[in-house]
Protein backbone atom coordinates (compact mmCIF):
# COMPACT_ATOMS: atom_id res chain seq x y z
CA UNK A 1 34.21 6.49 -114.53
CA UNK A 2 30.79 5.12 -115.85
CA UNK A 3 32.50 3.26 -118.21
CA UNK A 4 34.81 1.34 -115.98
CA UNK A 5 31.68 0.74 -113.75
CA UNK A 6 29.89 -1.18 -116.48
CA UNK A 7 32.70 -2.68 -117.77
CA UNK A 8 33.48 -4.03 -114.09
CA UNK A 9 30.09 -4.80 -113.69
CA UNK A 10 29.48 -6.67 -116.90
CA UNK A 11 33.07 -9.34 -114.87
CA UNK A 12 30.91 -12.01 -113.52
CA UNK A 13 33.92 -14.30 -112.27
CA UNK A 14 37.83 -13.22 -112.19
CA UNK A 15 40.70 -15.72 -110.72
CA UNK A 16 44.37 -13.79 -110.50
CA UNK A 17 46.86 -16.19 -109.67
CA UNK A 18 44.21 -18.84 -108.89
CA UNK A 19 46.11 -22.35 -107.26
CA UNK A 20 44.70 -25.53 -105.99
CA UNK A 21 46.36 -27.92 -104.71
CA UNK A 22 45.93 -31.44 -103.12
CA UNK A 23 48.82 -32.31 -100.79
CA UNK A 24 51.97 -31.81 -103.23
CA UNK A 25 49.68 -32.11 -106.49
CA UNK A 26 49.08 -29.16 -107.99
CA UNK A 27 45.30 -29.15 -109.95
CA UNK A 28 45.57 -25.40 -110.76
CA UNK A 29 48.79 -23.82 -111.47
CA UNK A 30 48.23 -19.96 -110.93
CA UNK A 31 45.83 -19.10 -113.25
CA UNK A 32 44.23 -16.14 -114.32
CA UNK A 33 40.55 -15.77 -115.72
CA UNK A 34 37.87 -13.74 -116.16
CA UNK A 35 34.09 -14.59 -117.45
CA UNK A 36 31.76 -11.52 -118.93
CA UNK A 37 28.35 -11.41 -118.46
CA UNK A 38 25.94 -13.02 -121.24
CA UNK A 39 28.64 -15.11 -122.89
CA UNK A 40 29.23 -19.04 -122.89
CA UNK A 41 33.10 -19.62 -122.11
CA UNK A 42 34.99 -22.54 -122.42
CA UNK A 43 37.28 -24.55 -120.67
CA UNK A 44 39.03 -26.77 -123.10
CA UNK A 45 41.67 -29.71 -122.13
CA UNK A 46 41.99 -33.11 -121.18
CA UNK A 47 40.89 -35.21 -118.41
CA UNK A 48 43.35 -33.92 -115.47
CA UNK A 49 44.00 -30.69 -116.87
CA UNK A 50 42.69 -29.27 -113.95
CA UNK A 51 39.29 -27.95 -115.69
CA UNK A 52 36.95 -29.60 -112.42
CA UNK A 53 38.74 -28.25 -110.13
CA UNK A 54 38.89 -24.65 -111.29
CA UNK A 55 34.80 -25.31 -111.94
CA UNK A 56 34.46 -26.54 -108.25
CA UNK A 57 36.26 -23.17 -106.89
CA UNK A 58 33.76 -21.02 -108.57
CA UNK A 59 31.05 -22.87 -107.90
CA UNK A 60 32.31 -21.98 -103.88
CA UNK A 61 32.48 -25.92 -103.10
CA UNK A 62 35.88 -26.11 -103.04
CA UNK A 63 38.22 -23.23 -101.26
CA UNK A 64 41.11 -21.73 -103.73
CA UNK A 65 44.64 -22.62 -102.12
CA UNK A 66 46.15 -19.18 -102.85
CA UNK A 67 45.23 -16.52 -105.92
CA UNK A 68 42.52 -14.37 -105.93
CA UNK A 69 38.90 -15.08 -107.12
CA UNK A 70 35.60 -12.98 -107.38
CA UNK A 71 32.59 -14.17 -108.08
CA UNK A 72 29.67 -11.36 -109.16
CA UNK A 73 32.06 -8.75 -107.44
CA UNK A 74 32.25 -11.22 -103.93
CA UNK A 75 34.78 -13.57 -102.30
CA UNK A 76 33.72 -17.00 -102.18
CA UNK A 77 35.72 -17.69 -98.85
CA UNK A 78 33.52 -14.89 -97.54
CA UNK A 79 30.72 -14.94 -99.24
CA UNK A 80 29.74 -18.55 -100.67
CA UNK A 81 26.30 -18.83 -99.18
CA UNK A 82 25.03 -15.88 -101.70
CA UNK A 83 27.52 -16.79 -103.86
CA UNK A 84 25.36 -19.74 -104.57
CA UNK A 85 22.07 -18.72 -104.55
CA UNK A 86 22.65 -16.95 -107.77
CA UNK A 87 24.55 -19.98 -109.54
CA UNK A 88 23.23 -22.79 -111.56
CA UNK A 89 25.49 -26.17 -111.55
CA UNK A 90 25.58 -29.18 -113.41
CA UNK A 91 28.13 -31.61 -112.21
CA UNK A 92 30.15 -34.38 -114.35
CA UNK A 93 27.21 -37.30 -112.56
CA UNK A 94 23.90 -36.19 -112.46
CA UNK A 95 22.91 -37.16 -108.87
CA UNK A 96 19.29 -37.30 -109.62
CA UNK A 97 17.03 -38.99 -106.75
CA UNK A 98 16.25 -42.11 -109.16
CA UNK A 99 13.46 -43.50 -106.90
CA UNK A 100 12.02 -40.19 -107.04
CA UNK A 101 9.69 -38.57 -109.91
CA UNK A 102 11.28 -36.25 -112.93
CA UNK A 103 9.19 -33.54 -111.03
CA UNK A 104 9.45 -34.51 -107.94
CA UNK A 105 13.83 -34.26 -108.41
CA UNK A 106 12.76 -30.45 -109.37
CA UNK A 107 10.21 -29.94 -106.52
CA UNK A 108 13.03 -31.61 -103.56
CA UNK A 109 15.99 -29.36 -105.23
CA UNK A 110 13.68 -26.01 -105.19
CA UNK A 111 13.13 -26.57 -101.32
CA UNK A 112 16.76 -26.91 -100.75
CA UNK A 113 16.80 -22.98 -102.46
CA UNK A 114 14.16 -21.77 -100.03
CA UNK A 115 11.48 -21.55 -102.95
CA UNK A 116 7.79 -21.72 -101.34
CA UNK A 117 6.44 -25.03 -102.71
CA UNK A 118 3.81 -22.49 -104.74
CA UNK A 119 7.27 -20.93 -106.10
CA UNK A 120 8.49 -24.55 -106.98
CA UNK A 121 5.24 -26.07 -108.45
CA UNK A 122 5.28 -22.71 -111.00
CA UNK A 123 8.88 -22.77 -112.08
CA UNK A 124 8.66 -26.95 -112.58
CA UNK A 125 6.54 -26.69 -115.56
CA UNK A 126 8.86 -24.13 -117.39
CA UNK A 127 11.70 -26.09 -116.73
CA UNK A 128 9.92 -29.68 -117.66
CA UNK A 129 8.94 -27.89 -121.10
CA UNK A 130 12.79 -26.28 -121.52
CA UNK A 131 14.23 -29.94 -121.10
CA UNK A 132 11.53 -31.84 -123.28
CA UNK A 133 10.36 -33.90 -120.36
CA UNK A 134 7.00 -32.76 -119.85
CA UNK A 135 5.54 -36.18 -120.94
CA UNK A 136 7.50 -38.04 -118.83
CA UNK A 137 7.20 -35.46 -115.32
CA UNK A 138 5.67 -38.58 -113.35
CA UNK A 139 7.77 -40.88 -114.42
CA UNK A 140 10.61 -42.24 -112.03
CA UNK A 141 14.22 -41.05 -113.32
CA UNK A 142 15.80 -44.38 -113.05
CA UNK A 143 14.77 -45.58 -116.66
CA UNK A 144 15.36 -42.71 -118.50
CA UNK A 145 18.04 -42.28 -121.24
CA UNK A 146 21.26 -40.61 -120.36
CA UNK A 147 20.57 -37.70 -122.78
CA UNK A 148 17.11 -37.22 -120.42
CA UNK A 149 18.85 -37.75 -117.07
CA UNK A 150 21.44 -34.94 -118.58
CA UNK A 151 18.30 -32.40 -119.06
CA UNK A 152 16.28 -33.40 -116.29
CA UNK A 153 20.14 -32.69 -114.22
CA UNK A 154 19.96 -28.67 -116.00
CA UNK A 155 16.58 -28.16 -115.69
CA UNK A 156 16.58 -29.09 -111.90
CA UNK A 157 20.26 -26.40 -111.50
CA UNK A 158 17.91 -23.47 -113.40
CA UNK A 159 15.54 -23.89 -110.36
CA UNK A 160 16.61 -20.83 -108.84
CA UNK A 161 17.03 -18.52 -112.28
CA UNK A 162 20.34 -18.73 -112.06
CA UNK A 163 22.57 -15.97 -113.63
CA UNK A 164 25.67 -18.14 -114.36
CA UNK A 165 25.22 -21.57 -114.71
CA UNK A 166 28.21 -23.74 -114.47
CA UNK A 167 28.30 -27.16 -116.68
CA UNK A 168 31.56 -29.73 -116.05
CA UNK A 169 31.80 -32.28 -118.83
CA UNK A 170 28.19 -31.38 -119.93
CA UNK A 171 27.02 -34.43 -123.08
CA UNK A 172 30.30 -37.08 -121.87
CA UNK A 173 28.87 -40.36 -122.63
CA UNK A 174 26.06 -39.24 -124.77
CA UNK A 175 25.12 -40.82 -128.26
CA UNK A 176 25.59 -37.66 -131.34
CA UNK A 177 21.92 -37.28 -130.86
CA UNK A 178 21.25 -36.47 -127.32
CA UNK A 179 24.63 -34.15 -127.56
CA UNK A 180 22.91 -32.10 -130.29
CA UNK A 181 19.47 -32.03 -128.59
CA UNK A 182 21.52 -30.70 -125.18
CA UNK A 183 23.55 -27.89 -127.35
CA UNK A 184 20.14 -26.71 -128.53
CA UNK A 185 19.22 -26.43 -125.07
CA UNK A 186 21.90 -24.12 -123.84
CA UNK A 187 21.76 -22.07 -126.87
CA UNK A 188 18.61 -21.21 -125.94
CA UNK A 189 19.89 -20.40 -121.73
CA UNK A 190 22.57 -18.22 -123.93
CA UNK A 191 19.96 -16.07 -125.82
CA UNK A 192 17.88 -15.95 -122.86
CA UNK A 193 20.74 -14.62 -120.81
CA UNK A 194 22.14 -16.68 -118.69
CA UNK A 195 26.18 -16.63 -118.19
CA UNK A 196 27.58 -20.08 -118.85
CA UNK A 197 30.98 -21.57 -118.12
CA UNK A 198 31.64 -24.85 -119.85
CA UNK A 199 34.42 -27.79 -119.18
CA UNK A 200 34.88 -30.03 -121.86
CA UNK A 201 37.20 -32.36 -123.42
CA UNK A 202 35.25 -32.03 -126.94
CA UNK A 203 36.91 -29.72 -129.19
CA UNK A 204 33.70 -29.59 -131.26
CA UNK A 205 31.46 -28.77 -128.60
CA UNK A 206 34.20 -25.79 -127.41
CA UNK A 207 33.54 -25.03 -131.18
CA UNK A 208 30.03 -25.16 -130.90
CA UNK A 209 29.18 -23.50 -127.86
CA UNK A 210 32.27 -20.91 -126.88
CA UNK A 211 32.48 -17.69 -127.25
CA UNK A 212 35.41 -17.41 -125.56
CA UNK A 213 37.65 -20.15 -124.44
CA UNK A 214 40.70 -21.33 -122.58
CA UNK A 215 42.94 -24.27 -123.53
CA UNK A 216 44.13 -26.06 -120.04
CA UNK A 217 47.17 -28.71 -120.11
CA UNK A 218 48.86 -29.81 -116.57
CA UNK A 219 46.46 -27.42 -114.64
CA UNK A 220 48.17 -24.25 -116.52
CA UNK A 221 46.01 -21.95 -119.39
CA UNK A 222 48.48 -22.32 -122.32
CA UNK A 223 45.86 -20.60 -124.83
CA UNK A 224 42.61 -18.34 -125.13
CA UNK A 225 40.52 -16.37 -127.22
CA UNK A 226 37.60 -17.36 -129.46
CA UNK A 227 37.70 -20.99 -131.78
CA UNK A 228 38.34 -18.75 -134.63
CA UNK A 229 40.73 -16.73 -133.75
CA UNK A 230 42.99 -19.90 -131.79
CA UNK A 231 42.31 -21.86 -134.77
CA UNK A 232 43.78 -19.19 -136.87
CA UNK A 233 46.80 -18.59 -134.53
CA UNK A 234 48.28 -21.87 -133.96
CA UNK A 235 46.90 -23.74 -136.86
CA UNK A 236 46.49 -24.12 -140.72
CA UNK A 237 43.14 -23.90 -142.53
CA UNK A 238 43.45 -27.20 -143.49
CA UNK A 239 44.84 -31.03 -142.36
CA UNK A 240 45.73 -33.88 -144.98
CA UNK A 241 45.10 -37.26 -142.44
CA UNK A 242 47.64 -39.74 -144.35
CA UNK A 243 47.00 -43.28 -143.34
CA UNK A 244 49.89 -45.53 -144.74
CA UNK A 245 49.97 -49.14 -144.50
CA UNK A 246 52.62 -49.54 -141.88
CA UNK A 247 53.51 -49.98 -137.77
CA UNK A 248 54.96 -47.24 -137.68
CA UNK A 249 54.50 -43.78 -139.63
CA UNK A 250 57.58 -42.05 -138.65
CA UNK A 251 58.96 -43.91 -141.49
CA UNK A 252 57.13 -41.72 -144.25
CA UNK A 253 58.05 -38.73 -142.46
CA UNK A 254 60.73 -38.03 -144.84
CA UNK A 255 58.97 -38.63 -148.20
CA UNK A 256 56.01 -35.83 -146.52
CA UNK A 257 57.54 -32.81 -145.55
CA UNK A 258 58.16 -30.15 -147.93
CA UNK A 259 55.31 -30.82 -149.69
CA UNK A 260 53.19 -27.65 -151.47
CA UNK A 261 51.50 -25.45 -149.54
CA UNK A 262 52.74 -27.47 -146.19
CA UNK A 263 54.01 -25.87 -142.73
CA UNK A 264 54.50 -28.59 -140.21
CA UNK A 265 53.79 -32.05 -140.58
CA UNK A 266 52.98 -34.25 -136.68
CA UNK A 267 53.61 -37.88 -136.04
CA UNK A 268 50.66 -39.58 -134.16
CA UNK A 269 50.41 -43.81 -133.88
CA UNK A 270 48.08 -44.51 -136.58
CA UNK A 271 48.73 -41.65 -138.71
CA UNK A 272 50.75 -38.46 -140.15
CA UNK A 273 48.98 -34.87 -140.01
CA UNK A 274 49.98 -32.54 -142.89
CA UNK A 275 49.50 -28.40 -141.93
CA UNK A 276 48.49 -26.67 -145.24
CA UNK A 277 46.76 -23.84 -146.44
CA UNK A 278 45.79 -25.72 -149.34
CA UNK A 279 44.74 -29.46 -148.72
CA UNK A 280 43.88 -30.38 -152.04
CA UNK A 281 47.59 -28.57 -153.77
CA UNK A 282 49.30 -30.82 -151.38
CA UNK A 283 47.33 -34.18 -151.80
CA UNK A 284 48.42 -33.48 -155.12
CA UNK A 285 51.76 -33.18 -154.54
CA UNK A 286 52.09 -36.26 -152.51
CA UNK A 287 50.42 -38.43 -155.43
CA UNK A 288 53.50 -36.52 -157.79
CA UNK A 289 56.04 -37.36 -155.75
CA UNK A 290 55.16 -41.40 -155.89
CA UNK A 291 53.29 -40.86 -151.80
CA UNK A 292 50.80 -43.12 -152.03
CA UNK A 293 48.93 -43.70 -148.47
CA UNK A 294 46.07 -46.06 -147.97
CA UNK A 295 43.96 -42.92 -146.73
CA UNK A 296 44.28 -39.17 -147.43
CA UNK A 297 41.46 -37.14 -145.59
CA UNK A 298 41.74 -33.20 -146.48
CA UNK A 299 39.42 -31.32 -143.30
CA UNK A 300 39.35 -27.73 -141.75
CA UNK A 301 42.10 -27.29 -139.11
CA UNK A 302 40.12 -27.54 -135.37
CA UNK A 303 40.74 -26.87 -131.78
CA UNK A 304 42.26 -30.33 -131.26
CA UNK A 305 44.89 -29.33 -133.85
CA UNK A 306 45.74 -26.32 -131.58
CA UNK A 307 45.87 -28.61 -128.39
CA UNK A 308 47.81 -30.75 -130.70
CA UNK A 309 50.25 -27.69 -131.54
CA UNK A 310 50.52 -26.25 -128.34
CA UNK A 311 51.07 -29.40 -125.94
CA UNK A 312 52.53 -32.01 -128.33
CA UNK A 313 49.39 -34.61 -127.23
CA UNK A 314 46.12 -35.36 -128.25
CA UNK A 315 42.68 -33.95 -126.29
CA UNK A 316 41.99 -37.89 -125.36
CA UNK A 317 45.25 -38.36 -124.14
């Protein structure tokens, strides 16, 4: 009985059958989900997959339209008020005060919590030096960069210690830079021990940042487990990219498949994906044969290849 306890315990956030819908569109198609305590897990899938609007039911600002969801044990339609004091989130806009100081945006949001301004003035420090904003605390938010606004926007949802903390579309429109500077960030929440659930649309930061992960497609879970072990089950280790010099690729289709070491081979616009276990053995191959693309480009299999696999589209669809 202990066992079940912790194990029940350790469920921060399970959906059963979890639906929303909007008038006769369905955003969530039944799905089920559960999040464990002290990992970072993913929702992967394109714009309109329904990732938001799953994020926006656990975060209790949007009521489920039938299913079942728990989150730390309680029913949002029941209990959202505490619900929420013990979540972080961090919306797809920021929705910083921009008139307003960097400090002052954490200062206004730890009142809305009930922190005691003493409470507030202690925490804003911590969370300043976590987001690498300290020099610029009485500054006004409106000239910042977007990878500062995107900090300054986590910092201020880790005002209340939050024990799961709830990022939608977390680095979109960010240069490589301020992406890698915000991973570091919640690597750190991670080790720290904060829960997080993640939406993207950016199979490499699913890669980087999931544990765990579901793939979403037309508001329905049509994959999960960790990068790894997707990667593994609906992909090769490899991809040969073959760029030919043509409008249309399907015509080399033909002179591709059944080349070494292949398994599939998928027609996109601008090029022809190859599924091998051994790039290099069938680059080779190709060049035998007389296949002679502008472009070859041998790389490890990743989780857009299993989106790829599993829907028939592209993540940027």
């Amino acid at each position: 009985m202990g066992t079940s306890e912790a194990s029940s315990s350790d469920v921060l956030v399970s959906a059963r059958g979890l639906t929303k819908t909007f008038g006769d569109f369905v955003a969530v198609d039944g799905i089920d989900v559960e999040v464990r305590r002290g990992e970072a897990f993913g929702f992967l899938g394109p714009n309109g997959a329904g990732k938001s609007s799953t994020m926006r039911m656990i975060g209790c600002v949007s009521p489920a339209t039938g299913g079942e969801l728990r989150i730390f044990g309680q029913d949002p339609a029941v209990d959202g008020p505490a619900i929420r004091a013990r979540l972080g989130s961090c919306p797809q806009a920021d929705m910083l005060d921009e008139e307003l100081t960097v400090q002052e945006n954490l200062w206004i949001y730890g009142r809305y919590f009930g922190l005691t301004k003493a409470q507030t003035r202690k925490r804003a420090p911590e969370l300043l030096d976590f987001a690498q904003l300290t020099d610029r605390r009485g500054d006004k938010v409106e000239p910042l960069s977007g990878g500062m606004k995107r900090r300054l926007t986590i910092a201020r949802s880790l005002i209340n210690n939050p024990e799961l903390l709830l990022l939608d579309e977390p680095t979109t429109g960010l240069d490589p830079q301020a992406r890698h500077i915000l991973w570091d960030r919640l690597f750190r929440l991670k080790r720290q021990g904060v829960t997080l659930i993640i939406t993207t649309h950016y199979m490499d930061e699913a890669e980087q940042l999931c544990d765990r992960l579901v793939v979403m497609d037309h508001g329905r879970i049509v994959a999960e487990g960790s990068p790894r072990d997707l990667i593994t089950r609906y992909s090769t280790r490899e991809v040969v990219e073959l760029r030919f010099d043509t409008d249309d690729h399907s015509d080399h289709i033909d002179a591709v498949t059944g080349v070494a070491a292949a398994s599939r081979v998928e027609l996109l616009p601008d090029r022809l994906l190859v599924y091998t276990d051994d790039g290099d053995a069938t680059s080779a191959d190709l060049h035998a044969r007389g296949v002679i693309p502008l472009s070859t480009l041998v790389r490890r299999s990743t989780l857009e290849d299993v989106f790829l696999h599993l829907t028939g589209r592209t993540l940027v669809d």
